[in-house]
Structures are given as structure tokens and as C-alpha cells.
Protein backbone atom coordinates (compact mmCIF):
# COMPACT_ATOMS: atom_id res chain seq x y z
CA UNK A 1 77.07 -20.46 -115.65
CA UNK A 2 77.72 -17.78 -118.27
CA UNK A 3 75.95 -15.41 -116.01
CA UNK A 4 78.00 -16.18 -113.39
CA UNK A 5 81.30 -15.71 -115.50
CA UNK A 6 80.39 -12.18 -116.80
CA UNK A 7 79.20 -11.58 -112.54
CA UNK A 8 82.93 -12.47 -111.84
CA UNK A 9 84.26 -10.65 -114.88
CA UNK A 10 81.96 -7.32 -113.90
CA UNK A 11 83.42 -7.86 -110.26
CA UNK A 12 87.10 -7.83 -111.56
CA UNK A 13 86.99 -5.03 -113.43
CA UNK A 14 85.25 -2.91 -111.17
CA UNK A 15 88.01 -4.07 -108.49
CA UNK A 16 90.77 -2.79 -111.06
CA UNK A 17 88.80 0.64 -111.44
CA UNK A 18 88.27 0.95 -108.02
CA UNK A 19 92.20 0.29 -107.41
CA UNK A 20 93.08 2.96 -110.04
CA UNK A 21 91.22 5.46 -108.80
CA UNK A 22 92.43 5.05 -104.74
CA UNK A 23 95.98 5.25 -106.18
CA UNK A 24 95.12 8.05 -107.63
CA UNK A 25 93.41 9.98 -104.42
CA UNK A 26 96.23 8.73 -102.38
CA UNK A 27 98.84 10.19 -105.13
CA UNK A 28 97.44 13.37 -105.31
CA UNK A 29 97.19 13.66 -101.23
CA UNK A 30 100.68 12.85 -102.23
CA UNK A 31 101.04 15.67 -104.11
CA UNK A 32 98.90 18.42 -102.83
CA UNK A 33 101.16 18.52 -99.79
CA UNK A 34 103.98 20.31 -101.58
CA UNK A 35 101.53 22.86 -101.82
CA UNK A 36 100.65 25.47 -98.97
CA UNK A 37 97.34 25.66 -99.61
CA UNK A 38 96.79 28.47 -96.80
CA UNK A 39 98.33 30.36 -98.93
CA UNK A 40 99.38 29.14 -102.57
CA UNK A 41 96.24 29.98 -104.58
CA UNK A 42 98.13 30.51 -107.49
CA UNK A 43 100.35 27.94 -109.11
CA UNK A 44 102.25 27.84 -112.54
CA UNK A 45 99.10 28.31 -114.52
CA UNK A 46 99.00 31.90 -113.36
CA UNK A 47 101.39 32.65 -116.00
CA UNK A 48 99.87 32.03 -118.78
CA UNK A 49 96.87 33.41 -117.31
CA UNK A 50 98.06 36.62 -116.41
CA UNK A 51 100.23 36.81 -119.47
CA UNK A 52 96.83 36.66 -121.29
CA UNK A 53 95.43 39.06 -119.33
CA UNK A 54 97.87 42.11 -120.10
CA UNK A 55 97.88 41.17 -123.37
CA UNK A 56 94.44 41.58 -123.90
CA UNK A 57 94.66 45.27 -122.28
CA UNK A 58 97.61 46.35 -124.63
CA UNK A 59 100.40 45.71 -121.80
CA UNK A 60 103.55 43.91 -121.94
CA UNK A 61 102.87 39.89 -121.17
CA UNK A 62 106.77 39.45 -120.20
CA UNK A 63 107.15 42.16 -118.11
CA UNK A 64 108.02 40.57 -114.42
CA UNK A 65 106.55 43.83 -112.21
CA UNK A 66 103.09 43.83 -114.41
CA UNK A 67 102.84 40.14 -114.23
CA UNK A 68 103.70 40.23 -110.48
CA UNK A 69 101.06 43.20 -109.77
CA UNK A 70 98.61 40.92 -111.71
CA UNK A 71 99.11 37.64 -109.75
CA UNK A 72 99.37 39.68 -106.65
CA UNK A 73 95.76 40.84 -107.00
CA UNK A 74 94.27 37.66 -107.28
CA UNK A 75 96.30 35.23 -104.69
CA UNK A 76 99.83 34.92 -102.79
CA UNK A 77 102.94 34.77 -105.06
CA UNK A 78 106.45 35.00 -103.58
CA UNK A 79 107.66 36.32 -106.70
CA UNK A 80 106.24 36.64 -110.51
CA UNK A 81 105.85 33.61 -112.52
CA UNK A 82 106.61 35.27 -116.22
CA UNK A 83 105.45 32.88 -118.68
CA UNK A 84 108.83 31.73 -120.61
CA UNK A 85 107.16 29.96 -123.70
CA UNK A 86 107.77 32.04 -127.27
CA UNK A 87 104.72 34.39 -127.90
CA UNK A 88 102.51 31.87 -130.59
CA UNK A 89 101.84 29.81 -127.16
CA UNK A 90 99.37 32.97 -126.69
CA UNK A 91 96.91 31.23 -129.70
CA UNK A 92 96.13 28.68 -127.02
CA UNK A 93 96.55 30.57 -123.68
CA UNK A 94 94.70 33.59 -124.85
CA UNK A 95 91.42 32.17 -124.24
CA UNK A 96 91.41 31.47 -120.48
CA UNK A 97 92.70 35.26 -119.73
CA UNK A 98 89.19 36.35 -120.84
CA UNK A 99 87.76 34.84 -117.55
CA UNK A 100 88.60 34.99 -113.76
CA UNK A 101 91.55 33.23 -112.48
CA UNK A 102 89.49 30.51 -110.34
CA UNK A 103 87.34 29.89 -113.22
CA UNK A 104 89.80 29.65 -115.80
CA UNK A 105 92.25 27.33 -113.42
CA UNK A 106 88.86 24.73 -113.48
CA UNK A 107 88.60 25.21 -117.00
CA UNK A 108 92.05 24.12 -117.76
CA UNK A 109 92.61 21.36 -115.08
CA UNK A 110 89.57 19.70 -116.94
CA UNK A 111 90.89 20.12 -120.34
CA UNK A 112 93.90 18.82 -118.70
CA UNK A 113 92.71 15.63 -117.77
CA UNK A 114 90.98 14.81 -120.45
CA UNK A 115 94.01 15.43 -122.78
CA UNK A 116 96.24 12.99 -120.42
CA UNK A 117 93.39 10.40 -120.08
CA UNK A 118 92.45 10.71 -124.44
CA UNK A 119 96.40 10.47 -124.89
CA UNK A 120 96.81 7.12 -122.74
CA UNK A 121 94.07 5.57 -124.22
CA UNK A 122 94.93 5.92 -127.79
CA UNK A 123 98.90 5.03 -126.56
CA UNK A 124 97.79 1.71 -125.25
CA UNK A 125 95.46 0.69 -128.28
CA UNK A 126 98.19 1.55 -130.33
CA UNK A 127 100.64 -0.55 -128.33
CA UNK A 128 98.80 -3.15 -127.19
CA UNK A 129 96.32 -4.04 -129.39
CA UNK A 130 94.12 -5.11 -126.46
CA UNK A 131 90.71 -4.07 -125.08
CA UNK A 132 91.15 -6.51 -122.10
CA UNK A 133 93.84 -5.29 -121.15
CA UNK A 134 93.08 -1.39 -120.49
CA UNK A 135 92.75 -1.45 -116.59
CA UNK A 136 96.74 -1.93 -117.14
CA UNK A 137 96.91 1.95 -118.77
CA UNK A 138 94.26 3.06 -116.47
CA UNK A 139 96.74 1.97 -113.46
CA UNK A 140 99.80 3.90 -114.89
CA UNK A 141 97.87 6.63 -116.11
CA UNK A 142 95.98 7.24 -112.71
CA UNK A 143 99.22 7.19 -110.65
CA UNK A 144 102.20 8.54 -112.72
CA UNK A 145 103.50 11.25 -110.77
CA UNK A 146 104.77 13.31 -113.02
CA UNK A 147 101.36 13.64 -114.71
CA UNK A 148 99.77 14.58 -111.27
CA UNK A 149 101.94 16.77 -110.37
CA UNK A 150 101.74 18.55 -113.76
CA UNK A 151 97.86 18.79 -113.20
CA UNK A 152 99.07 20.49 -109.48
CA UNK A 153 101.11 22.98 -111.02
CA UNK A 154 99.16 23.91 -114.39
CA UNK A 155 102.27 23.53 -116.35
CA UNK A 156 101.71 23.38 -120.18
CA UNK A 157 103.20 20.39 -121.22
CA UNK A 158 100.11 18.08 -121.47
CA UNK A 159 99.75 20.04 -124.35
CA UNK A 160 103.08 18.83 -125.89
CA UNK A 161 101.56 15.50 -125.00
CA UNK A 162 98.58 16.05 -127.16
CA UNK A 163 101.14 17.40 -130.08
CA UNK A 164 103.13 14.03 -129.73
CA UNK A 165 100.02 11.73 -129.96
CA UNK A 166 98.65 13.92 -132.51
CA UNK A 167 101.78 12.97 -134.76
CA UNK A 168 101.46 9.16 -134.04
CA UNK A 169 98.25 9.08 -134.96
CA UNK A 170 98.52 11.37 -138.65
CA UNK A 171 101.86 8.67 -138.66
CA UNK A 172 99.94 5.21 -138.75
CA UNK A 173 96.58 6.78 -140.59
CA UNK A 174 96.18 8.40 -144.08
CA UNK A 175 96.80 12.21 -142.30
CA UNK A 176 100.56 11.82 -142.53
CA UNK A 177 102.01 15.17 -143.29
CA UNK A 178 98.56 17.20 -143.33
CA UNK A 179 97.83 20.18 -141.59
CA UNK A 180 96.68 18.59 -138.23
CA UNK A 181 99.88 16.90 -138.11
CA UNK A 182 101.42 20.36 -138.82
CA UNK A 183 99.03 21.42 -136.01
CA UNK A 184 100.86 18.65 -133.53
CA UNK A 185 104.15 20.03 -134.28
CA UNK A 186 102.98 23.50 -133.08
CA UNK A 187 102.15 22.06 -129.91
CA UNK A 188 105.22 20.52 -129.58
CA UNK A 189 106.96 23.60 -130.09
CA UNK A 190 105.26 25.31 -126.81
CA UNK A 191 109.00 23.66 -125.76
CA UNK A 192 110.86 22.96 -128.33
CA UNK A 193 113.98 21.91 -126.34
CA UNK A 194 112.27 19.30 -124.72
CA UNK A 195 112.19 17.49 -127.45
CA UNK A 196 114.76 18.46 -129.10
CA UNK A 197 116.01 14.77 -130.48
CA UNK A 198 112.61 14.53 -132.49
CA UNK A 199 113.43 17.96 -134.09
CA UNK A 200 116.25 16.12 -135.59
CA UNK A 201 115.22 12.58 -136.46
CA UNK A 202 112.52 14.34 -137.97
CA UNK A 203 114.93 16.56 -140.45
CA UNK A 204 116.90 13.93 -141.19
CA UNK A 205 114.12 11.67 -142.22
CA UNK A 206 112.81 14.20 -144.24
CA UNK A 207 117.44 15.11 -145.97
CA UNK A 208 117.39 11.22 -146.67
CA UNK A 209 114.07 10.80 -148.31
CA UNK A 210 116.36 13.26 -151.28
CA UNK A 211 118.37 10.35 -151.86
CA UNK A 212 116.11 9.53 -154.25
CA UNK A 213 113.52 12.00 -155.75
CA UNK A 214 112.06 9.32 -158.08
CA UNK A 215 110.55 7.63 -155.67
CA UNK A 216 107.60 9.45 -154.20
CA UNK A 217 108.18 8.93 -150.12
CA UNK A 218 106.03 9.63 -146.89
CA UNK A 219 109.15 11.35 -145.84
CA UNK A 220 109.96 13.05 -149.16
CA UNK A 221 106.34 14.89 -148.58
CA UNK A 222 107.86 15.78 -145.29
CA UNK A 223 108.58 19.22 -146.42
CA UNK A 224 105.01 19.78 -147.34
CA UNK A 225 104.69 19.45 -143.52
CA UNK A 226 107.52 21.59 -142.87
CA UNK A 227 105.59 24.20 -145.37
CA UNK A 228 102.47 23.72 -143.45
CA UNK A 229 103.98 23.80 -139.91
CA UNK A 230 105.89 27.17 -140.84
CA UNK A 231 102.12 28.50 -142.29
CA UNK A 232 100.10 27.80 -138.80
CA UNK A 233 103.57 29.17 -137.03
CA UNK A 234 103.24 32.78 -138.58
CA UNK A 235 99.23 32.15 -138.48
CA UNK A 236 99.19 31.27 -134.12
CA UNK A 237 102.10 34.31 -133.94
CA UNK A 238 99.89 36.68 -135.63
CA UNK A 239 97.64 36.72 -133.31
CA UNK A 240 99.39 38.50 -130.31
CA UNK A 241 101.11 40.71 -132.90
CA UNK A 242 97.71 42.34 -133.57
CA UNK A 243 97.55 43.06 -130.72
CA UNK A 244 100.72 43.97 -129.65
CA UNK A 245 103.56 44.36 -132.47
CA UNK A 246 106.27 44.27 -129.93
CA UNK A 247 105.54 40.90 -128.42
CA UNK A 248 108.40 39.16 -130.23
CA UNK A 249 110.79 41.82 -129.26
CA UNK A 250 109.50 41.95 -125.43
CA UNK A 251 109.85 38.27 -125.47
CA UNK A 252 113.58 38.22 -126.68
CA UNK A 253 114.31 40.81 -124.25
CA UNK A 254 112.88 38.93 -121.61
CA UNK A 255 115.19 36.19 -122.29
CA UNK A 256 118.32 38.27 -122.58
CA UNK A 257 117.61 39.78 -118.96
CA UNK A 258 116.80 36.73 -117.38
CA UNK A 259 119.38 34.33 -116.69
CA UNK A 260 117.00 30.98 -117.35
CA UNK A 261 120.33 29.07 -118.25
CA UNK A 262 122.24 30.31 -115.23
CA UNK A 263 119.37 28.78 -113.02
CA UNK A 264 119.72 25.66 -110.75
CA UNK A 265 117.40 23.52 -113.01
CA UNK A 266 118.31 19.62 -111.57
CA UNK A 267 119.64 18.20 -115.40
CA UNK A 268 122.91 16.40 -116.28
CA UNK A 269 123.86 19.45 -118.12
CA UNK A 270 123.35 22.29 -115.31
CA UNK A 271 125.12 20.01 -112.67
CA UNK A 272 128.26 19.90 -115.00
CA UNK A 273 128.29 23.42 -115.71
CA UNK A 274 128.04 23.91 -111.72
CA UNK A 275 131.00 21.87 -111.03
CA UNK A 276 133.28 22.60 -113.76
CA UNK A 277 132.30 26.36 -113.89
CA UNK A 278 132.06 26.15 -117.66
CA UNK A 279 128.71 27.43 -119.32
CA UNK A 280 129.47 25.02 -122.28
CA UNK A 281 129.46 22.02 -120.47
CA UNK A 282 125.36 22.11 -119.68
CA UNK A 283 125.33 21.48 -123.31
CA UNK A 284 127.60 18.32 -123.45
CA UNK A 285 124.41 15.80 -122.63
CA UNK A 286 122.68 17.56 -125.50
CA UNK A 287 126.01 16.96 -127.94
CA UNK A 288 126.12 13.62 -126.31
CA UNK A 289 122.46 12.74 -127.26
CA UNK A 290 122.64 14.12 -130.74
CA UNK A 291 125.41 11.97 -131.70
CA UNK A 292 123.48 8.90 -130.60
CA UNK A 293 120.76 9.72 -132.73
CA UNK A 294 122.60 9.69 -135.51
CA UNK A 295 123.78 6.32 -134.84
CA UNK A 296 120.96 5.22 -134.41
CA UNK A 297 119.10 6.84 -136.99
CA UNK A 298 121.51 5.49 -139.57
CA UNK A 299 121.11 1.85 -137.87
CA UNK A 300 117.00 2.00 -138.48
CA UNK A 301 116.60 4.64 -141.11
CA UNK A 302 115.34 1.94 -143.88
CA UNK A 303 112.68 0.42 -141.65
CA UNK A 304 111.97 3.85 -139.17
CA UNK A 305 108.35 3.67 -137.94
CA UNK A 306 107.24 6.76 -135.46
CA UNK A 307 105.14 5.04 -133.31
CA UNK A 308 107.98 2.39 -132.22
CA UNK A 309 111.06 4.75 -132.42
CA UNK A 310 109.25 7.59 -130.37
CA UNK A 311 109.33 6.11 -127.09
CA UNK A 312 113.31 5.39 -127.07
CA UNK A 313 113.44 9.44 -128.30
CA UNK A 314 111.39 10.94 -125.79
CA UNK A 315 113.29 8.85 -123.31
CA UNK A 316 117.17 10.23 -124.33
CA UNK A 317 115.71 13.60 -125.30
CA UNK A 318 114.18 14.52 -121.97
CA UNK A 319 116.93 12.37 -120.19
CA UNK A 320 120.01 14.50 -121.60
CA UNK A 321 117.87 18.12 -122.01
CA UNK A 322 119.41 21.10 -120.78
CA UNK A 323 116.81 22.88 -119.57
CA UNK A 324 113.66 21.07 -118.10
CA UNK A 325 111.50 20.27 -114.66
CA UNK A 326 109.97 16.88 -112.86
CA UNK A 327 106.78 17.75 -114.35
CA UNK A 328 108.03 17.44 -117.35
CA UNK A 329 108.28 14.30 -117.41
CA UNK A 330 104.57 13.78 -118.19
CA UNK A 331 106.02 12.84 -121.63
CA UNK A 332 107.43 9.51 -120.60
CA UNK A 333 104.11 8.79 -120.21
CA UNK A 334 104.29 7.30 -123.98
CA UNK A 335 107.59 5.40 -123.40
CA UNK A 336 106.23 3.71 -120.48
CA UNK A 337 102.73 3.00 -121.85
CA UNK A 338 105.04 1.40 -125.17
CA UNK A 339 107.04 -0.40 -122.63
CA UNK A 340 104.64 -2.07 -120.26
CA UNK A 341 102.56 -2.87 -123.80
CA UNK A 342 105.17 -5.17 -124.73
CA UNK A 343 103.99 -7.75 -122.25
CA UNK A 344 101.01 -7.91 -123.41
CA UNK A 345 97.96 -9.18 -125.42
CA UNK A 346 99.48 -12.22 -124.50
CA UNK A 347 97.07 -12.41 -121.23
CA UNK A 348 99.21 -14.03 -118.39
CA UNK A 349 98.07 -12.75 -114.52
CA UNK A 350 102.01 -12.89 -113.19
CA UNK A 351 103.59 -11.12 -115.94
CA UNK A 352 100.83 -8.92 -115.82
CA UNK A 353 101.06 -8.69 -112.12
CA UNK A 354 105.04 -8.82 -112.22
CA UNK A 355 104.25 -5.31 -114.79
CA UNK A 356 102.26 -3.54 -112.48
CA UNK A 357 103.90 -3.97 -109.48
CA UNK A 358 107.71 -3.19 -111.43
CA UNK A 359 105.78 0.14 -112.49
CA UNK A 360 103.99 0.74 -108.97
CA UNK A 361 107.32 0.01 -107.28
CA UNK A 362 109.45 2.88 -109.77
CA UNK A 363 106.43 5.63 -109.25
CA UNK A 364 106.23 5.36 -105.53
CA UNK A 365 110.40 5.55 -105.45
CA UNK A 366 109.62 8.41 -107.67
CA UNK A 367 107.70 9.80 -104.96
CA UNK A 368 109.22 9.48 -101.99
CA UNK A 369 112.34 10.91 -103.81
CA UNK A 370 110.32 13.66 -104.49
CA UNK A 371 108.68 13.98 -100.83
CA UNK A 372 112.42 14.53 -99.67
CA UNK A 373 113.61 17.33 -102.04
CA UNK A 374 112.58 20.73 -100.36
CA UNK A 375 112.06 22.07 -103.87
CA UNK A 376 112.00 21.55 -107.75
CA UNK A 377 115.75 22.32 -108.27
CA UNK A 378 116.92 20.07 -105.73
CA UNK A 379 119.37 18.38 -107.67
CA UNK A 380 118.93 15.18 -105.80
CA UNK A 381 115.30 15.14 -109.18
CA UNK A 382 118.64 14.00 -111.20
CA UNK A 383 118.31 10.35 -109.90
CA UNK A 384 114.50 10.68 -111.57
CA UNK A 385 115.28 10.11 -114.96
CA UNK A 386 118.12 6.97 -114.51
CA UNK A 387 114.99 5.33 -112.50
CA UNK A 388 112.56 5.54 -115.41
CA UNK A 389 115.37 4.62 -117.97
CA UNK A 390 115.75 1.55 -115.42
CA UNK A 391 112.19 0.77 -115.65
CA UNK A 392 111.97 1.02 -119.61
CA UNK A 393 114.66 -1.56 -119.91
CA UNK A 394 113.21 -3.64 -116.88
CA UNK A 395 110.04 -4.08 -119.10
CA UNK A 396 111.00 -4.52 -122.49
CA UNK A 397 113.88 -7.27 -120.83
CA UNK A 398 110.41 -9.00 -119.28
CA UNK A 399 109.21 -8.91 -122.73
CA UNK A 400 111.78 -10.25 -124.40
CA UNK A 401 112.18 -13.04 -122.06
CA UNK A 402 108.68 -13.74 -122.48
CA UNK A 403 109.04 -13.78 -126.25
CA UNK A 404 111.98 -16.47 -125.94
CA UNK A 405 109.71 -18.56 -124.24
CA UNK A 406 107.00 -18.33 -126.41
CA UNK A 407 109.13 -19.39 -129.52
CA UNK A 408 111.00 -22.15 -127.83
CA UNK A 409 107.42 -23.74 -126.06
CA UNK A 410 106.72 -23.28 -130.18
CA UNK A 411 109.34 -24.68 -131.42
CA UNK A 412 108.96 -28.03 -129.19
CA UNK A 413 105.03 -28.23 -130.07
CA UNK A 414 106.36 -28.14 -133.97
CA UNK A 415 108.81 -30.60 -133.36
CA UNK A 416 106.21 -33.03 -131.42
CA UNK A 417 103.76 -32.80 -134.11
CA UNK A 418 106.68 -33.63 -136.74
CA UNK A 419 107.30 -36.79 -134.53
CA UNK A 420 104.20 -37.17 -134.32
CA UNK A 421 103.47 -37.37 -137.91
CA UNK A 422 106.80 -39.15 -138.83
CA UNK A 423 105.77 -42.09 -136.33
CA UNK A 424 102.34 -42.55 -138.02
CA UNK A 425 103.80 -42.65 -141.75
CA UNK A 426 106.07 -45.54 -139.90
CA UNK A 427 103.28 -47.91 -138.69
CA UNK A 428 101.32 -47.01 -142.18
């Protein structure tokens, strides 16, 4: 009999692998037909890869006609992808220019996927606090689109996903504010306006902890962290500036001949500063979601804990960003991991089903709104972000619901055994 029950249980889980994994072929079939492959055999990652490259022979990495003779030599570009992160993103990138393109591109997929699988897993032990229970992060993992599509284009910001886990976990071990936390806030700056609302919750964790210097806080020794951050900053910078001592001032000057802010990049901000014609306005979400931090802040500052207020950041801060893409949105990977988390240990096969069919339902919306858009700065991507933001709150109203009814079926079992026990005092 108990042979039988671990057969079925083997079975089941071998079904929910299998599922995973089919979602995930059929997602990135999904996604590998936005690419021409007869003749796209670059993608985003050459960038970085052929930023690396004329670094490493002495030449200017942000220098568009270089970068586009580079690219040029080893596959079809329409035009040169100049890689727009500040110049201590070379301490990670620098590596992979040392080795052909092809090569390289295998090399980083790989780390890649192992970063985004690592991430989920330690996201939904942290939430969940269920081994059972890990098919459900193997489903959302497998199939977020964002994530795939980031893995299509070799985009960077898996990184920024390691940087955020890597501060959770220093956050609920003894590593708070050590120098592998500082070393998760470097990745995080790779782009440092994505997350721009954790910039400030975290400095004004760290201006309230001076309330009260007699009391020796996690967040006082926040500006050891600061200290230490600012240390591996000039460290990872130094090492372009050996070898070239203009990179910092080729990198500025890249910016201030490039219009990036003038582009048609599909956020709340650039669609009111194209229909009001005011540069200001692309700012106004940003304003917007600064002042709700510090209403919030102020409303949990006494009892703030990272690993629960993260999610509800990452969510507002990439939702009201000026400047950033679909694949991007990797990062809500956390947020939805956190919200689909909330349903469970508590092992019940519809609310678990009702989960994974309310995510399944949002990602392939996601995608089909993404199969119609001719190209990233379509600004019909703006409807992306409300969807996800409709999910969140979908799942954590499932949770609550489920809480309510957990306490009242409680309360009624309490209040039979008190009749219970008040009957058998009466016959005694």
C-alpha cells in the first residue's frame, strides 16, 4: 500500500515536471518567433560582448561606428547595439569578450538560467515554506515570459535579479550589511533606475535608524553597507580605467549624444511626455511613486522586513519607471513568486489549481499581447504592467479569503469544544 502511494506520488510529480517543461518549449517557440533567425545572429548580448571586446584592445566601448564594425563582423545587425549600462558593468561583462561571440552567447545563456532557476528556488522557500509545494515555482518560473524572453535577447537584468535575492538572503541571515550584500547592491546598480524605489526605502531606513544612536540597529549599520558598497563601486570601476582612463568620460559623452530619454520606450512616463510635449512630464510617475513610498514607508517603518516589503517595491518601481523594456520585467518574478506563496503550505488542490491557472491565464494574455506588438516600443507593452499589478492583487485577495476561512472554520471548532466541555461539567 505504501508502495503504491509513493508509485502515485512519483507519477504526480513527474506529471507536474513534465507540464513545466512543455510550457516552457511551447513559450519559447513562443518567443523565438520574434526573432529572424535567417538572419538575427546577434541579439542584445552583443553589446556587452563587443563592448568587452574593444575594451580589451584599448578602443572606445561606447563608440556606436566601432561597436557597429564589431557586431557587423560576426552576424547581421541593422544598427549598433552600444551597451548603455555605466562602465563598472565591465567587472562582469569583461570576461565573455575574451572568447568568440557564439561561444560566449552559450556561456552566458547558461549562467543565465541557472541564475533565474537558483533565484526562484530560494524565492519560494523563502515564501512558502514548503518542499511539496515546488512544482508550483517550477510552473511560473518555466513559463514567465518576461524571463524567456530576457534569456532570447541576452539582456542583463537576470543579473539585477541575482543582486535582489542576494539582499534577501544577507536580510533574513547573519550577512546583513556585509560585503556580499554590498556585492548585491552592485548588481543592482547595472540599472539603477529600475529600481529606483529600493534606492530610497533603503536611505531612509538607514536616516531613521539616527533617531536614536543609542540603540545599536540593523539599519543604523546600514552605512557600513553604504561604506562597503561605495568600496567594491570604485574597486569593479577600476578595472576598465586601467585599461582605459577615459571610459567614464566616453560613457558620459555617450549619454549626452544619444537621446535615450527622447526614445519611444512604452512607460507611463514617455507616453505623457509624447502627448503633452513636455520633457518633465515622463518624470511625473517617478514623483508619483516616490511620494507613495514615503507613505508607506512611514506607515511600516517600525515593523519593515525586506523580504515582505520587496515584492510591493519592485512592483510600483518598475510599474511607474521612466525608462525600462518588457524584458525587464524578469524582476516581478519575486513579487509574483511572494504572491502566489501566499496560498500556500496550506495544501488545498483548487486553490492550488485556482493559482496556477489565474497565473497561466495573465502570462499567456501577456503573450499574445506581445505576439501583436510589431516591436518593443509599441506602446500598446503599457497594458503589461496594469495586468501583473491585477494578478498580484488577484492572489494575495485569494489568500486573504482563504485566511478568513481558516479563522472562522477555527473559531467554530473552539467554540464546539467549549460547548462541548461546558455540557460535560453539566451532567458531572
Amino acid at each position: 500500500m505504501c508502495f503504491q502511494l509513493q508509485t502515485k506520488q512519483g507519477r504526480l510529480r513527474f506529471a507536474k515536471v513534465l507540464l513545466s517543461f512543455s510550457l516552457l518549449g511551447i513559450a519559447c517557440v513562443i518567443s523565438a518567433r520574434k526573432v529572424n533567425v535567417s538572419k538575427a545572429t546577434i541579439s542584445d548580448y552583443a553589446a556587452y560582448w563587443s563592448a568587452s571586446r574593444l575594451l580589451l584592445d584599448g578602443q572606445n566601448p561606447y563608440d556606436a561606428e566601432k561597436v557597429f564594425a564589431v557586431q557587423k563582423a560576426v552576424g547581421w545587425a541593422p544598427s549598433a547595439l552600444v551597451m548603455r549600462n555605466p562602465p563598472w558593468t565591465f567587472a562582469l561583462v569583461l570576461p565573455f569578450g575574451l572568447v568568440a561571440y557564439k561561444f560566449s552567447r552559450i556561456l552566458w545563456t547558461i549562467l543565465q538560467v541557472l541564475i533565474v532557476l537558483g533565484c526562484a528556488s530560494w524565492l519560494w522557500k523563502q515564501y512558502s515554506r514548503s518542499s511539496s509545494t515546488r512544482w508550483v515555482a517550477a510552473i511560473i518560473t518555466a513559463t514567465l515570459f518576461p524571463a524567456l524572453w530576457v534569456l532570447v535577447m541576452g539582456q542583463i537584468t537576470p543579473f539585477i535579479l541575482l543582486g535582489l535575492v542576494g539582499f534577501l538572503y544577507c536580510e533574513t541571515s547573519d550577512r546583513t550589511n556585509s560585503w556580499l550584500q554590498a556585492a548585491s547592491l552592485v548588481l543592482i546598480g547595472l540599472k539603477p533606475q529600475l529600481l529606483y524605489l529600493f534606492w530610497v526605502a533603503l536611505g531612509l531606513s538607514a536616516c531613521w535608524a539616527l533617531r536614536n544612536l543609542d540603540c545599536t540597529t540593523r539599519e543604523l549599520r546600514r552605512w557600513t553597507l553604504f561604506r562597503r558598497f561605495a568600496i567594491l563601486l570604485l574597486a569593479t570601476s577600476a578595472i576598465p580605467l586601467a585599461i582605459d582612463p577615459h571610459v567614464f568620460s566616453q560613457y558620459f559623452s555617450y549619454l549626452r549624444n544619444t537621446p535615450i530619454l527622447l526614445e519611444a520606450i512604452p512607460t507611463p512616463g514617455n507616453f505623457l511626455r509624447i502627448h503633452t510635449n513636455m520633457r518633465w512630464t515622463q518624470f511625473a510617475p517617478m514623483a508619483l511613486g516616490s511620494l507613495w513610498l514615503y507613505y508607506y514607508w512611514r506607515k511600516n517603518r517600525d515593523q519593515w522586513q525586506w523580504s515582505h516589503q520587496m515584492p510591493l517595491l519592485l512592483l510600483v518601481s518598475l510599474a511607474t519607471t521612466t525608462y525600462g523594456w518588457f524584458y525587464d520585467q524578469v524582476l516581478l518574478l519575486p513579487v509574483i513568486l511572494f504572491a502566489a506563496a501566499q496560498n500556500f503550505p496550506a495544501l488545498n488542490k483548487k486553490r492550488a489549481a485556482a493559482v496556477i491557472v489565474s497565473y497561466l491565464t495573465v502570462n499567456v494574455g501577456i503573450a499574445t499581447l506581445f505576439q501583436s506588438c510589431q516591436r518593443l516600443s509599441d506602446f500598446r507593452m503599457l497594458w503589461t504592467m496594469p495586468i501583473w499589478c491585477s494578478l498580484y492583487a488577484g492572489l494575495l485577495w485569494m489568500s486573504r479569503v482563504a485566511k478568513r476561512t481558516r479563522d472562522e472554520q477555527l473559531h467554530e471548532q473552539v467554540e464546539d469544544v467549549a460547548a462541548a466541555v461546558y455540557a460535560a461539567n453539566l451532567v458531572a
